[in-house]
Protein backbone atom coordinates (compact mmCIF):
# COMPACT_ATOMS: atom_id res chain seq x y z
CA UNK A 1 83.70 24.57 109.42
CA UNK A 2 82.57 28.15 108.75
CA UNK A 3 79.38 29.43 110.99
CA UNK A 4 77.54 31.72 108.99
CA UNK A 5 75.81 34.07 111.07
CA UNK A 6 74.67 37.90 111.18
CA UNK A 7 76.97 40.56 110.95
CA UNK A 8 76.02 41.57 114.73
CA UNK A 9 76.54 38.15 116.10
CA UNK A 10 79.60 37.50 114.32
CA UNK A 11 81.66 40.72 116.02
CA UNK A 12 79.61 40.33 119.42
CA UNK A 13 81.19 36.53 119.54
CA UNK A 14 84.29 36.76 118.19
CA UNK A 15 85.65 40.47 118.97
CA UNK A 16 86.64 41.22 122.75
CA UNK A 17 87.92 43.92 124.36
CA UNK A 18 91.71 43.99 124.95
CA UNK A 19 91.49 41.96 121.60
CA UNK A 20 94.30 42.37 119.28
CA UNK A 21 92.31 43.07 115.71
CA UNK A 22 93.48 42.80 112.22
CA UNK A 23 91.10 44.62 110.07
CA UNK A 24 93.23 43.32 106.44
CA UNK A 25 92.43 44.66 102.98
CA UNK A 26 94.52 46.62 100.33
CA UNK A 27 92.90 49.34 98.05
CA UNK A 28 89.38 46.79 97.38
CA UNK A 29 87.49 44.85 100.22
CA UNK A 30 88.20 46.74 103.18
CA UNK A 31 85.71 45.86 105.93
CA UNK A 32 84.30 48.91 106.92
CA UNK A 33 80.98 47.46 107.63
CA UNK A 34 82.70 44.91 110.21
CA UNK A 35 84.50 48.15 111.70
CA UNK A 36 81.71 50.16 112.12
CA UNK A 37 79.79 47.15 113.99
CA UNK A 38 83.01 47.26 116.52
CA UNK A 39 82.11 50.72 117.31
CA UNK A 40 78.57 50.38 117.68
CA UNK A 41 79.13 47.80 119.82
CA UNK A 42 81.60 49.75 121.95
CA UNK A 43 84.98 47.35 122.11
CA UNK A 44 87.78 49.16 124.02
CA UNK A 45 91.45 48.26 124.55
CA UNK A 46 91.73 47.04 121.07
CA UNK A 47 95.64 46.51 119.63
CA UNK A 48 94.46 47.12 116.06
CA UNK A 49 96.94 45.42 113.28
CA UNK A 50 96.89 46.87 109.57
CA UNK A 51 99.49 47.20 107.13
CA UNK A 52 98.01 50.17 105.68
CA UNK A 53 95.30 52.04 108.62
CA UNK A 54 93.57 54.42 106.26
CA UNK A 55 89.95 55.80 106.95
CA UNK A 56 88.21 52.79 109.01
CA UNK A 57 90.88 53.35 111.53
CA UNK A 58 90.58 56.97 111.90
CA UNK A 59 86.83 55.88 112.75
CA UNK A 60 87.96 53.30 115.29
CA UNK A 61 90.57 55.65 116.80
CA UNK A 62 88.24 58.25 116.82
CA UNK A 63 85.08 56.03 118.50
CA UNK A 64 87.74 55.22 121.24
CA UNK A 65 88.07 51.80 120.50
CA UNK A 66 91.85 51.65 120.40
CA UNK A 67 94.46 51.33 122.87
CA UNK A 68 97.63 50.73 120.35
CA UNK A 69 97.96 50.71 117.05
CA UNK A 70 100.63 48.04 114.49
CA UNK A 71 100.89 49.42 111.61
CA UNK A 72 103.25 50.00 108.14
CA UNK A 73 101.90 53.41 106.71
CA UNK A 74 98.88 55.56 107.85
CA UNK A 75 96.81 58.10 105.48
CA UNK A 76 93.75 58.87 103.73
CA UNK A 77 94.54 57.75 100.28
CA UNK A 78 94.72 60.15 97.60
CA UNK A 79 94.03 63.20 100.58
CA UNK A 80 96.04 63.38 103.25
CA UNK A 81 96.48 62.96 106.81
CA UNK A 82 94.20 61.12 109.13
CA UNK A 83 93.10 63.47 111.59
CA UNK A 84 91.40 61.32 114.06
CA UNK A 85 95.10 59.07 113.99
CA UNK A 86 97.08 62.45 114.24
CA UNK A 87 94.54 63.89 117.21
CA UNK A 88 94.85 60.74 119.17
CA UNK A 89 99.01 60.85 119.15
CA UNK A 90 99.71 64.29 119.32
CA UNK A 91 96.82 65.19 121.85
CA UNK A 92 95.42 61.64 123.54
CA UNK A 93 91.83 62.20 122.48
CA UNK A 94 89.42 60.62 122.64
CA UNK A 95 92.77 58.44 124.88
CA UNK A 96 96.26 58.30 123.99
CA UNK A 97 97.45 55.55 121.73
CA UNK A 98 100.59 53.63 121.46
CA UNK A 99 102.38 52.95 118.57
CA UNK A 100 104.50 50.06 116.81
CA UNK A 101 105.56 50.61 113.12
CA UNK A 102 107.28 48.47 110.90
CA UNK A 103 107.72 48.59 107.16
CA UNK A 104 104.89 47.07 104.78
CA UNK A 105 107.35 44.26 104.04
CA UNK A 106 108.10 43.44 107.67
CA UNK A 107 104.46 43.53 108.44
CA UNK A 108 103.84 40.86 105.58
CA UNK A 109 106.46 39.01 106.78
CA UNK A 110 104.86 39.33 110.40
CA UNK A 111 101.95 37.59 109.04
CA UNK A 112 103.09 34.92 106.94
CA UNK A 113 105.55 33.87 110.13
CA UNK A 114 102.35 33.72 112.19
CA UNK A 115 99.88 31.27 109.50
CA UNK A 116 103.25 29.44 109.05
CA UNK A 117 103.08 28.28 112.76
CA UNK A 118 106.89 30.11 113.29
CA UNK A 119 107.63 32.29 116.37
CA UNK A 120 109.39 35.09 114.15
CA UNK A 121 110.14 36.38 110.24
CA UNK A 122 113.57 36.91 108.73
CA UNK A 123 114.30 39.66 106.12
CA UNK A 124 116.71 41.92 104.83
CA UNK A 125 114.36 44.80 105.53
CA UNK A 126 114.69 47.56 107.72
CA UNK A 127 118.43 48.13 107.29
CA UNK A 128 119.23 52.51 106.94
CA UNK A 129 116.39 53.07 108.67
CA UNK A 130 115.87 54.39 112.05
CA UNK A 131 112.46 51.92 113.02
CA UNK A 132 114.88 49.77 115.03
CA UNK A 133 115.64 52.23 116.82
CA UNK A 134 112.01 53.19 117.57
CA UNK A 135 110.26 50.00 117.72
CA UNK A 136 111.67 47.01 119.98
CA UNK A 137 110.75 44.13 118.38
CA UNK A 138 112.85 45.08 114.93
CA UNK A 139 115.95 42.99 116.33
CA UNK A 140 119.21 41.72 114.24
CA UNK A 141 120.06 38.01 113.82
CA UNK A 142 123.20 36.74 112.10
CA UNK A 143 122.76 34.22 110.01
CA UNK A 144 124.08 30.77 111.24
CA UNK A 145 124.81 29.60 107.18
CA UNK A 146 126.45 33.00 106.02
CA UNK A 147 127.51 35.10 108.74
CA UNK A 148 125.07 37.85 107.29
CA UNK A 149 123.22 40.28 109.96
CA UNK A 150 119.59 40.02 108.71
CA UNK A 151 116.26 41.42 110.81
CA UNK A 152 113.78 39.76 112.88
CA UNK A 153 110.57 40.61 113.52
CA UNK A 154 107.96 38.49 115.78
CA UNK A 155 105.04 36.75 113.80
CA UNK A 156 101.62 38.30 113.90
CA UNK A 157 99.27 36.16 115.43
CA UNK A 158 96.03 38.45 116.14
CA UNK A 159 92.83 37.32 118.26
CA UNK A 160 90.70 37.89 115.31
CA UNK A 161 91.40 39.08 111.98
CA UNK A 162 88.59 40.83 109.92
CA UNK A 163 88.34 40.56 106.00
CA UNK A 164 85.93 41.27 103.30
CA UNK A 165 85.20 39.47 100.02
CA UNK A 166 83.47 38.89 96.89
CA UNK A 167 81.57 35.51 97.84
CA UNK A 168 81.06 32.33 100.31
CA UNK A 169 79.58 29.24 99.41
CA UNK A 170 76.87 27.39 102.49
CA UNK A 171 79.90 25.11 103.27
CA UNK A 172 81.39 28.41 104.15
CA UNK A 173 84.47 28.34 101.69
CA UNK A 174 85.08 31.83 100.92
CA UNK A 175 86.65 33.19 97.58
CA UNK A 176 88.49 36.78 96.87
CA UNK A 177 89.61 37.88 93.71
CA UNK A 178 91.46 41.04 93.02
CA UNK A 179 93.64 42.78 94.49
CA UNK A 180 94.45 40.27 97.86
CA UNK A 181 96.97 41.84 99.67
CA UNK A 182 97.98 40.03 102.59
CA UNK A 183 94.39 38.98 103.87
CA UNK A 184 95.18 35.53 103.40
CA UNK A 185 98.12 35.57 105.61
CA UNK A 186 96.10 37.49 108.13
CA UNK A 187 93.07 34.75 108.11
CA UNK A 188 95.78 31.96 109.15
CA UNK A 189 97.47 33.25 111.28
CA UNK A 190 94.44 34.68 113.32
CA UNK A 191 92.78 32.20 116.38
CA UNK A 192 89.59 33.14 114.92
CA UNK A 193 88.57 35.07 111.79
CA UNK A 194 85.55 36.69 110.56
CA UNK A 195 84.72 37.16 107.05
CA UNK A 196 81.89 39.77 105.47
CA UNK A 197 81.19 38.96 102.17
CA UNK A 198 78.67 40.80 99.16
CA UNK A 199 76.46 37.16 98.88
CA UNK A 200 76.45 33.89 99.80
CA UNK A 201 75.89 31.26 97.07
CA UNK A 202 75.17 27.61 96.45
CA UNK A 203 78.70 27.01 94.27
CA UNK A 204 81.70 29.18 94.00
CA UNK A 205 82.60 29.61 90.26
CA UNK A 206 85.95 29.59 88.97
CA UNK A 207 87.81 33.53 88.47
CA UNK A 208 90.92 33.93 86.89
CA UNK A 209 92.85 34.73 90.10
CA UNK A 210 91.23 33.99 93.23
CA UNK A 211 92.08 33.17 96.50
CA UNK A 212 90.00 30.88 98.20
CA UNK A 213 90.17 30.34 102.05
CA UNK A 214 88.69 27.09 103.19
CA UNK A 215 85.42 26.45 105.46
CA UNK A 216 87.82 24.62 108.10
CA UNK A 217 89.84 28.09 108.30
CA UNK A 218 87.23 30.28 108.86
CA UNK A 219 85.24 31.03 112.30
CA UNK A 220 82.49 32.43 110.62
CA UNK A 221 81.08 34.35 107.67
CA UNK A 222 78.49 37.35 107.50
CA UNK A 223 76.63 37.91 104.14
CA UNK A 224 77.29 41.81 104.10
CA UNK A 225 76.34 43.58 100.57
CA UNK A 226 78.26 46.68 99.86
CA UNK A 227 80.62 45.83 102.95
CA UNK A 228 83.48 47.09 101.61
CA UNK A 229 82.00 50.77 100.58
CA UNK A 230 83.80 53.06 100.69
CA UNK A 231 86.44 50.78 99.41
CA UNK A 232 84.66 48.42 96.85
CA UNK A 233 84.73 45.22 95.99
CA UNK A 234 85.83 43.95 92.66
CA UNK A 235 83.36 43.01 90.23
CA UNK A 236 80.84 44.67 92.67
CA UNK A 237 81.20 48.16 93.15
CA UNK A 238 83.16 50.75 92.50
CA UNK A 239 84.99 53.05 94.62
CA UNK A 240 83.76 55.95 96.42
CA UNK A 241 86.06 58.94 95.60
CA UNK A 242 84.10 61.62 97.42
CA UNK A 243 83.84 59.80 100.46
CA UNK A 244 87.10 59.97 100.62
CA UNK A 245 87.47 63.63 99.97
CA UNK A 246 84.91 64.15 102.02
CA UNK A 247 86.14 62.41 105.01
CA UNK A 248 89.03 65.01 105.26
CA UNK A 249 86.80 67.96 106.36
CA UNK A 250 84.87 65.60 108.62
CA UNK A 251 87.36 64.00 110.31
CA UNK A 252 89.20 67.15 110.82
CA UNK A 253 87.22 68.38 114.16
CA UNK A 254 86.10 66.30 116.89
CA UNK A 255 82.59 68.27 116.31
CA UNK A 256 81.72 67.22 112.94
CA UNK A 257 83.78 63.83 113.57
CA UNK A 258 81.07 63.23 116.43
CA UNK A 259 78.36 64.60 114.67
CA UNK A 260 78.94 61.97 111.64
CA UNK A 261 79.67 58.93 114.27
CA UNK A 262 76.25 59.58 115.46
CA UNK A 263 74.40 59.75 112.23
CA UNK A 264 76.20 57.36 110.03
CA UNK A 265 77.49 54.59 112.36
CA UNK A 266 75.57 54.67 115.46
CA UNK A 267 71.87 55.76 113.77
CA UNK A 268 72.82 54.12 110.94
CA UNK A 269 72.98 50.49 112.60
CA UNK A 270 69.66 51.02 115.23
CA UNK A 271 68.24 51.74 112.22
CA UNK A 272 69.41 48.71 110.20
């Protein structure tokens, strides 16, 4: 069953360093609040997983938190390039990081493979491109029905995957609604999972829909209003577009990228 426990406890218990961490969530209910407690809590060595690393992961790569980095598409959405992401590749700062991409539909695969208890997915992805020739776990398989040469990939099984959404009942039953992506997948096929939600109520209600992920599948569950901003959670918030705009002048120089670190992460939490 579910422990439901402060958003400082739950990341100090269940995120290690030299962890590998899925931080899941597609357009809505990205955990930012989760990531931002990794970095004020200093994990290092971190593989981080994410089908799409957008602006929480520029903030990770830029605190220094990650080692490598599994991923399907990096960008700010809507803006451009993630500076922090391009800095660390091109010029190893704040330390160089290693990287493994696969398509989007590979990495779903990845994850369903992984809460499906398999060692590996099968797809017809991945053929014309050159990722196999860049990443080594892209490998072909011939099918032993139909003689067709298909593409493995191995299943994603990550220390701890992080999600956000809308509600959790006591029991610890949690309940997303929404655009889901693949944060399901990602929950089950984690060892242990941690879940920021915007409240925590006696019943869940019914929503045209949902995804609800059991109590007995969850590690533990942090009541975190506005967890998701600048993302938002639907039927809670909306969408911060300037952030967003915003973050491409901050994030463009290690100066001001430091300078907001300090103020809105690190401050921002001592102060909390």
């Amino acid at each position: 069953m579910a422990k439901l426990v402060p958003l400082a406890e739950g990341v100090a218990h269940l995120v290690r360093d030299g962890d590998v961490v899925a931080l899941e969530g597609f357009t809505h209910l990205i955990p930012f609040a989760a990531g931002h407690e990794i970095i004020r809590q200093g994990r290092q060595d971190l593989t981080l997983v994410r089908m799409t690393p957008d602006v929480i992961y520029d903030q990770l790569i830029g605190a220094g938190c990650a080692r490598r980095l599994v991923f399907s598409w990096g960008g700010n959405p809507g803006v451009g390039s993630l500076h922090r992401f391009r800095d660390a590749v091109q010029h190893a700062w704040p330390r160089p990081l290693e990287l493994e991409e696969h398509s989007h539909a590979g990495m779903a695969n990845r994850y369903v493979a992984g809460a499906s208890g398999l060692p590996f997915a099968v797809l017809r992805g991945y053929t014309g491109t050159d990722l196999p020739g860049h990443t080594t776990n892209i490998r072909p398989i011939t099918c032993p029905f139909t003689g067709e040469t298909l593409t493995a990939v191995p299943a994603l099984r990550p220390d701890v995957t992080v999600v956000h959404a809308q509600r959790a009942d006591r029991r610890g039953n949690v309940q997303m609604w929404g655009i889901t992506g693949v944060q399901k997948e990602a929950v089950l096929a984690a060892h242990r999972s941690l879940v920021t939600v915007e409240e925590i109520v006696d019943e869940l209600e019914p929503v045209p829909g949902q995804v609800v992920l059991p109590g007995w599948a969850v590690t533990a569950v942090a009541e975190v209003p506005g967890g998701a901003h600048p993302s938002y959670a639907h039927g809670y918030s909306v969408r911060d577009n300037d952030f967003y705009r915003d973050w491409d002048a901050v994030s463009r120089h290690r100066d001001t990228f430091r300078a907001w670190l300090d103020e809105h992460v690190h401050k921002a939490g001592a102060a909390a």
